[in-house]
C-alpha atoms as a PDB file:
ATOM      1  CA  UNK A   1      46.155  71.229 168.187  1.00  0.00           C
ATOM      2  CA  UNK A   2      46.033  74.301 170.644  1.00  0.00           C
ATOM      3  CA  UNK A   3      45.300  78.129 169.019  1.00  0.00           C
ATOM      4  CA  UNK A   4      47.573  80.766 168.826  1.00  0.00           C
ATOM      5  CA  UNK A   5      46.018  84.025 169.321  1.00  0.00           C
ATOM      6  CA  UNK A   6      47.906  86.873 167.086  1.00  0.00           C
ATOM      7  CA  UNK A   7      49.771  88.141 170.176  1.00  0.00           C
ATOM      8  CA  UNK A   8      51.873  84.981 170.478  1.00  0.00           C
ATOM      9  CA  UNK A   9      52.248  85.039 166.680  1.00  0.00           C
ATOM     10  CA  UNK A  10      53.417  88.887 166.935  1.00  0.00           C
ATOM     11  CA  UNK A  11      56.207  87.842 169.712  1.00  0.00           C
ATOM     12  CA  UNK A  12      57.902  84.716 168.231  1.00  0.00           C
ATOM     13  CA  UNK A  13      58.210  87.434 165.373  1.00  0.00           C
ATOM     14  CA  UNK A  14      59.629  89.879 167.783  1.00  0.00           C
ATOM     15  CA  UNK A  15      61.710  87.703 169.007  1.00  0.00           C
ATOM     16  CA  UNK A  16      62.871  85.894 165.828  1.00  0.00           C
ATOM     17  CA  UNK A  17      63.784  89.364 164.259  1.00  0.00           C
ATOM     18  CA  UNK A  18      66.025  90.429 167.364  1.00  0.00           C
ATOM     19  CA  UNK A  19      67.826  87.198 167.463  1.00  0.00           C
ATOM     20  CA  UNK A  20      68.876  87.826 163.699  1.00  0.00           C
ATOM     21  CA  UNK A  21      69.928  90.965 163.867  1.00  0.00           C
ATOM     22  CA  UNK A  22      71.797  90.609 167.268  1.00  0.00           C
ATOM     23  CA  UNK A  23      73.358  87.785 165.358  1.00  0.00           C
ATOM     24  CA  UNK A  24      74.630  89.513 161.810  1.00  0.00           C
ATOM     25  CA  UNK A  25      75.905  93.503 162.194  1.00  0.00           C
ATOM     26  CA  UNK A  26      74.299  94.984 159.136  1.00  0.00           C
ATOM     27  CA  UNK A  27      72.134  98.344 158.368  1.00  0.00           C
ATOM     28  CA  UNK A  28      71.495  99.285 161.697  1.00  0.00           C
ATOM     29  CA  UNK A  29      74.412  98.811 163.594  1.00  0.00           C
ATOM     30  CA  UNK A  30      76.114 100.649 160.596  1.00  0.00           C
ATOM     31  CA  UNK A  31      73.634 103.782 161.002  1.00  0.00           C
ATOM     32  CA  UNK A  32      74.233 103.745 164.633  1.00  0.00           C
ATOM     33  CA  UNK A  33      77.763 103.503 164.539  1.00  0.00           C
ATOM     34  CA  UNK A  34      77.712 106.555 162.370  1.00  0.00           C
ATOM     35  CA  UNK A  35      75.665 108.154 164.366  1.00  0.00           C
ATOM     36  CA  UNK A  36      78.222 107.729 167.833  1.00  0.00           C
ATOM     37  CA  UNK A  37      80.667 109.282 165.286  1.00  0.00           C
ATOM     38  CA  UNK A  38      79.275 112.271 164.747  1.00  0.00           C
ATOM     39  CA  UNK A  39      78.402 111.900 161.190  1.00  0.00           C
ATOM     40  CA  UNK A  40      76.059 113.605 159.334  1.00  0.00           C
ATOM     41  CA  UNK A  41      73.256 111.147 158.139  1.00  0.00           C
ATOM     42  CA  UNK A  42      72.864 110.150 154.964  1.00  0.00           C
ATOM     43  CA  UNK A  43      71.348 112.398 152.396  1.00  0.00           C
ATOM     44  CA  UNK A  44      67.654 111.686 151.747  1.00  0.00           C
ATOM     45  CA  UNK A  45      68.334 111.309 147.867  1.00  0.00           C
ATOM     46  CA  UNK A  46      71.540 108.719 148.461  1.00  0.00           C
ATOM     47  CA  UNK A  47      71.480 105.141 148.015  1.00  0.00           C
ATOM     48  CA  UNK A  48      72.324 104.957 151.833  1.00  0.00           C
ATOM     49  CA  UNK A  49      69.250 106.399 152.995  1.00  0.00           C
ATOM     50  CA  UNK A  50      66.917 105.005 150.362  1.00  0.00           C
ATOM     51  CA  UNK A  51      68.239 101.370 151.461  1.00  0.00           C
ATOM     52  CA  UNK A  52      67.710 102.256 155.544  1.00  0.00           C
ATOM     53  CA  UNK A  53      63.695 103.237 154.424  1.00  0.00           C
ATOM     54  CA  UNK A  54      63.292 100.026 152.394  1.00  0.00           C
ATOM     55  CA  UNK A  55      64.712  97.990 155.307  1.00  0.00           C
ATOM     56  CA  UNK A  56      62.427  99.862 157.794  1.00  0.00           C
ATOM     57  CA  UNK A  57      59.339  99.770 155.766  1.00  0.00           C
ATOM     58  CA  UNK A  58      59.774  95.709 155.557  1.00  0.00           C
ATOM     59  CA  UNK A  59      60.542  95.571 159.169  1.00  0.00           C
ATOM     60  CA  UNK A  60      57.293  97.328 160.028  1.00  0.00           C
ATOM     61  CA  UNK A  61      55.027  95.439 157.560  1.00  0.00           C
ATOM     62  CA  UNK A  62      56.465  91.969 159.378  1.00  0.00           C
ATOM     63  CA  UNK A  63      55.803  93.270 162.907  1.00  0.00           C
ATOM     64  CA  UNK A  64      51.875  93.763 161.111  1.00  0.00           C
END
């Protein structure tokens, strides 16, 4: 069985994690889409907002 060095490992994640979101609209495309708008973002102390961190947070600790 060949190695696989943490830099492979780090790009099928990459990769894996663009696929899904190109796939399924969620969050993101929602926060963007907002922001094309115009809108104001979300206040720090609304539901909103407090979702978008949690989601970022988890996408950071995966990319680790």
């Amino acid at each position: 069985m060949a190695k696989v060095n943490r830099s492979d490992i780090k790009a099928f994640m990459r990769e894996l994690l663009l696929e899904v979101i190109k796939e399924k609209p969620g969050l993101w495309a929602n926060i963007r889409a907002q922001k094309a708008r115009g809108e104001k973002p979300s206040h720090p102390n609304s539901k909103a907002y407090k979702d978008a961190v949690k989601a970022g947070k988890e996408i950071l600790k995966k990319e680790k």
